[in-house]
Structures are given as C-alpha cells and as structure tokens.
C-alpha atoms as a PDB file:
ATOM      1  CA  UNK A   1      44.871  36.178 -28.869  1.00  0.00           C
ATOM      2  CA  UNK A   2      42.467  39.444 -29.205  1.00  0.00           C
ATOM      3  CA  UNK A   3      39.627  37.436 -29.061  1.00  0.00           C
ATOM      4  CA  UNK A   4      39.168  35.776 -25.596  1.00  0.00           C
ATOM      5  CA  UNK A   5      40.591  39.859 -24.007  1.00  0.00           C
ATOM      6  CA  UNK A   6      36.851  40.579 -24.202  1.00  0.00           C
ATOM      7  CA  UNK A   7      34.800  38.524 -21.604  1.00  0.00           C
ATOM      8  CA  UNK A   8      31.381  38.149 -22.788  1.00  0.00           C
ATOM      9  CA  UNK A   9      33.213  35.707 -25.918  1.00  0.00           C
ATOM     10  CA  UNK A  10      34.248  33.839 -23.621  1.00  0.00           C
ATOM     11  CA  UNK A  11      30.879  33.186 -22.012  1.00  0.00           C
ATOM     12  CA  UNK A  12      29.310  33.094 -25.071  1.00  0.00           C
ATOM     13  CA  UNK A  13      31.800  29.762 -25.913  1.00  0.00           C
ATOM     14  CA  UNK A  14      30.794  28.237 -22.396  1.00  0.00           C
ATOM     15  CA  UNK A  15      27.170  28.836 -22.925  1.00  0.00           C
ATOM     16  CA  UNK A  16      27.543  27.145 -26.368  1.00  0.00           C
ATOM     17  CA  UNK A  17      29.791  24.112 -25.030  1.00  0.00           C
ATOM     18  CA  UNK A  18      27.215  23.524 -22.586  1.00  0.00           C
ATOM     19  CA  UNK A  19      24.001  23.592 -24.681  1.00  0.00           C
ATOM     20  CA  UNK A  20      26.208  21.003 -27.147  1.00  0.00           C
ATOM     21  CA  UNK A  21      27.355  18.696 -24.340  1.00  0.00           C
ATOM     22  CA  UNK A  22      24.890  18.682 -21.788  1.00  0.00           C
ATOM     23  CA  UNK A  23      21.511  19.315 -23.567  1.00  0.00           C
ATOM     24  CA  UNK A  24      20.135  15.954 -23.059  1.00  0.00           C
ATOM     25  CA  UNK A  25      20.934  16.583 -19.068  1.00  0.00           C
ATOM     26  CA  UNK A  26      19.214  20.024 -18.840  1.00  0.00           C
ATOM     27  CA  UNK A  27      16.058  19.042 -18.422  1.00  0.00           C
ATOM     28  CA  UNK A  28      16.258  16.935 -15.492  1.00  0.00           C
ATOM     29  CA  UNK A  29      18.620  19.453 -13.651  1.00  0.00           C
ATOM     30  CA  UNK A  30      16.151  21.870 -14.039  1.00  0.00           C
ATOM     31  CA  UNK A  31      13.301  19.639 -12.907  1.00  0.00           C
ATOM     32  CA  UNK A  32      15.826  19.189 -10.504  1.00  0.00           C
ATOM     33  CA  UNK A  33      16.190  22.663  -9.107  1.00  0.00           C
ATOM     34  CA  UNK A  34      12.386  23.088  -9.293  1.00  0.00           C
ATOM     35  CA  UNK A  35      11.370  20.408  -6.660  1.00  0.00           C
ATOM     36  CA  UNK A  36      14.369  21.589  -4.646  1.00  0.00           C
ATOM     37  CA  UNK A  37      12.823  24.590  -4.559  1.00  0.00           C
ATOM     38  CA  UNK A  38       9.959  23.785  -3.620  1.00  0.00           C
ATOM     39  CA  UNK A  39      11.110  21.650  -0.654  1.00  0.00           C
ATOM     40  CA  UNK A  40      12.944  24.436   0.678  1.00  0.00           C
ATOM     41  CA  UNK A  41       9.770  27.048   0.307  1.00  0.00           C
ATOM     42  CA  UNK A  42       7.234  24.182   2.330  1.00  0.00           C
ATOM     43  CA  UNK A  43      10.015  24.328   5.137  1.00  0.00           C
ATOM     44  CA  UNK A  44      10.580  27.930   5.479  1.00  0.00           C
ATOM     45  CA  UNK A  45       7.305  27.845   5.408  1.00  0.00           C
ATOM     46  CA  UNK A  46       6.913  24.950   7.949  1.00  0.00           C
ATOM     47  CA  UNK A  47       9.309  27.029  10.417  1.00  0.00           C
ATOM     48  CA  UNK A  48       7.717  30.088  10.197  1.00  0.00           C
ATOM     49  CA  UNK A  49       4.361  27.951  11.229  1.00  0.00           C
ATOM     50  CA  UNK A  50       6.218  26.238  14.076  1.00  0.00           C
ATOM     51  CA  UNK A  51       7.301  29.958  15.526  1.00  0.00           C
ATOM     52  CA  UNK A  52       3.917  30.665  15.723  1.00  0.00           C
ATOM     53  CA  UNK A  53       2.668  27.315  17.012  1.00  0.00           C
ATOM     54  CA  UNK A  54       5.162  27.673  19.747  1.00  0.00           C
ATOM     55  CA  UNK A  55       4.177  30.981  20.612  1.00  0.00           C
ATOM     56  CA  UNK A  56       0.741  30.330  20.933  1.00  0.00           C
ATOM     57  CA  UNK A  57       1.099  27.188  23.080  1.00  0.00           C
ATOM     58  CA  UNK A  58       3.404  29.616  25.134  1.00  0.00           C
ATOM     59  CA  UNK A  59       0.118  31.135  26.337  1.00  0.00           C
ATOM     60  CA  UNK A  60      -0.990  29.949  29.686  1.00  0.00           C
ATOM     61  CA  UNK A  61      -4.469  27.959  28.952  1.00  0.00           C
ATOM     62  CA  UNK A  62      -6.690  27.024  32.062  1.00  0.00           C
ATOM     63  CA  UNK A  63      -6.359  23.546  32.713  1.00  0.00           C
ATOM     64  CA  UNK A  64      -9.609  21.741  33.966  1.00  0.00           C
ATOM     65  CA  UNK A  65     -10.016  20.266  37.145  1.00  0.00           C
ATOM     66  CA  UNK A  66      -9.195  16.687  37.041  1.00  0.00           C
ATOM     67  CA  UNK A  67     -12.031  14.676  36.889  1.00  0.00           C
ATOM     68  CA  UNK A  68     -12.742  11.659  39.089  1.00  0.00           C
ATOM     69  CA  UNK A  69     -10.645   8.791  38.210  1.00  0.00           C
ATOM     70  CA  UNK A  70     -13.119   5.734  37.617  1.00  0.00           C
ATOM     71  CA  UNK A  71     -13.193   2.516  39.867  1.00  0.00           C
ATOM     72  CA  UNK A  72     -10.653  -0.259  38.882  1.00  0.00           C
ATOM     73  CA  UNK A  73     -12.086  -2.837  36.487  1.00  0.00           C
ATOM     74  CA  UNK A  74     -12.692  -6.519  37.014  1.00  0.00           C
ATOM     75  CA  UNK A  75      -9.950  -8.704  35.510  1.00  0.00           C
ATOM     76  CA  UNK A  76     -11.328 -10.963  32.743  1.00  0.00           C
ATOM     77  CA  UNK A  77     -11.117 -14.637  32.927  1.00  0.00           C
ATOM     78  CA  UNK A  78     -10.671 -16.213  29.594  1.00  0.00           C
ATOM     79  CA  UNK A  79      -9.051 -19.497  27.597  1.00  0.00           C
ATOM     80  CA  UNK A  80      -5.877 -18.972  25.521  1.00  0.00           C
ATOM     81  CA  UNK A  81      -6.079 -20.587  21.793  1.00  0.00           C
ATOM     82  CA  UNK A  82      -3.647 -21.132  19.427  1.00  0.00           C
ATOM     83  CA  UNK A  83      -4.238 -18.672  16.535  1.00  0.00           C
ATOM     84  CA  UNK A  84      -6.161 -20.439  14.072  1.00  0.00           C
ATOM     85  CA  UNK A  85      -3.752 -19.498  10.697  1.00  0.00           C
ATOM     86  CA  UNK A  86      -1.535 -22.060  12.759  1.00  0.00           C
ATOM     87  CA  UNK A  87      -3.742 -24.740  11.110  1.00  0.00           C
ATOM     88  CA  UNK A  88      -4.580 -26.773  14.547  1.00  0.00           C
ATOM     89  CA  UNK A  89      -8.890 -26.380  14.345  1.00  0.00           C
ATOM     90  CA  UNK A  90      -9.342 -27.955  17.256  1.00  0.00           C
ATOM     91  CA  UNK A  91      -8.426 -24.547  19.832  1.00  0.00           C
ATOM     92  CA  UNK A  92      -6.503 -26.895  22.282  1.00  0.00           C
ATOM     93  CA  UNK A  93      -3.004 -25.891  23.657  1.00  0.00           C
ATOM     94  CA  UNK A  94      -0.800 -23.527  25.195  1.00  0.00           C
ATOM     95  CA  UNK A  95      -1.277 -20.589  22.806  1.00  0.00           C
ATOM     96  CA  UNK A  96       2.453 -20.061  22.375  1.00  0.00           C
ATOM     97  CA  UNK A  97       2.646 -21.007  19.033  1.00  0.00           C
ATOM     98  CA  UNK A  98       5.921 -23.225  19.420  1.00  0.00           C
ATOM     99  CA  UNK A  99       4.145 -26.428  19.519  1.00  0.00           C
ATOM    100  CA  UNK A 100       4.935 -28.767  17.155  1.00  0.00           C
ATOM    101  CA  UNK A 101       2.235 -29.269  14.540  1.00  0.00           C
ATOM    102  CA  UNK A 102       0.885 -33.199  13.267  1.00  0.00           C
END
C-alpha cells in the first residue's frame, strides 16, 4: 500500500488510536509524569545540597575545650506502683503489671 510508505501517516494513525483508546487514562499519566518530575528535581536538588553540606563540614572547626564534667548524682529512692489504667486504685504491688486483677 502507498499510503503507510510515508511515515508521518503512520504516526498520525497512532496518535489518533491513542487519543480514541486511552483518553480517559491521559490525564492521570500525565499527572503522573508531573509529580515524578518533581520528585526527581527536589532530589537533584537535595544532592547538590548534600555536596555542599559535606564540603562545608569538611572544614576543620575549633572544637571547645571540654568543659568540666559535673559530680555524679544521688540515686533516687522511690515506691514502684502499678500503672493506674490497670484499674487496681489502691497503688499496692509489684509494678509488673502481670498480676492478676480481682
């Protein structure tokens, strides 16, 4: 056939078989694409930020002298409870949790 020798009729009857078949689908392809797009421009982006970053912490900062280190504290005497969305009110046992409720 003389007709399909010449390319652009034959992209002419894709373009037109896929506007008739896949026209409801369009739409969300190309919404699609878009937010793929975008996710790939915020991490070029993002890795062009990190180079920097890196190279910047690369740079030797002065580090301050270390500062005292304070005295030890007291340990803290105390009762353990059961916790109270258990349902026992009265505070009394191991604190575990496993006891068996009356």
């Amino acid at each position: 056939m003389a007709i399909f020798r010449e390319p652009w009729v034959l992209g002419i009857i894709i373009i037109v078989a896929i506007l008739l078949f896949a026209a409801p689908k369009l739409p969300g392809m190309a919404r699609s694409l878009g937010q793929s797009m975008r996710i790939i421009k915020s991490e070029v982006k993002e890795m062009k930020n990190d180079g920097k970053a890196e190279q910047a912490s690369a740079a030797p900062t002065p580090t301050p002298a270390p500062a005292a280190s304070p005295a030890p504290e007291a340990p803290v005497e105390g009762k353990i409870v059961n916790d109270p969305t258990q349902g026992n009110a009265s505070g009394e046992g191991t604190g575990t949790g496993t006891g068996a409720q009356s």
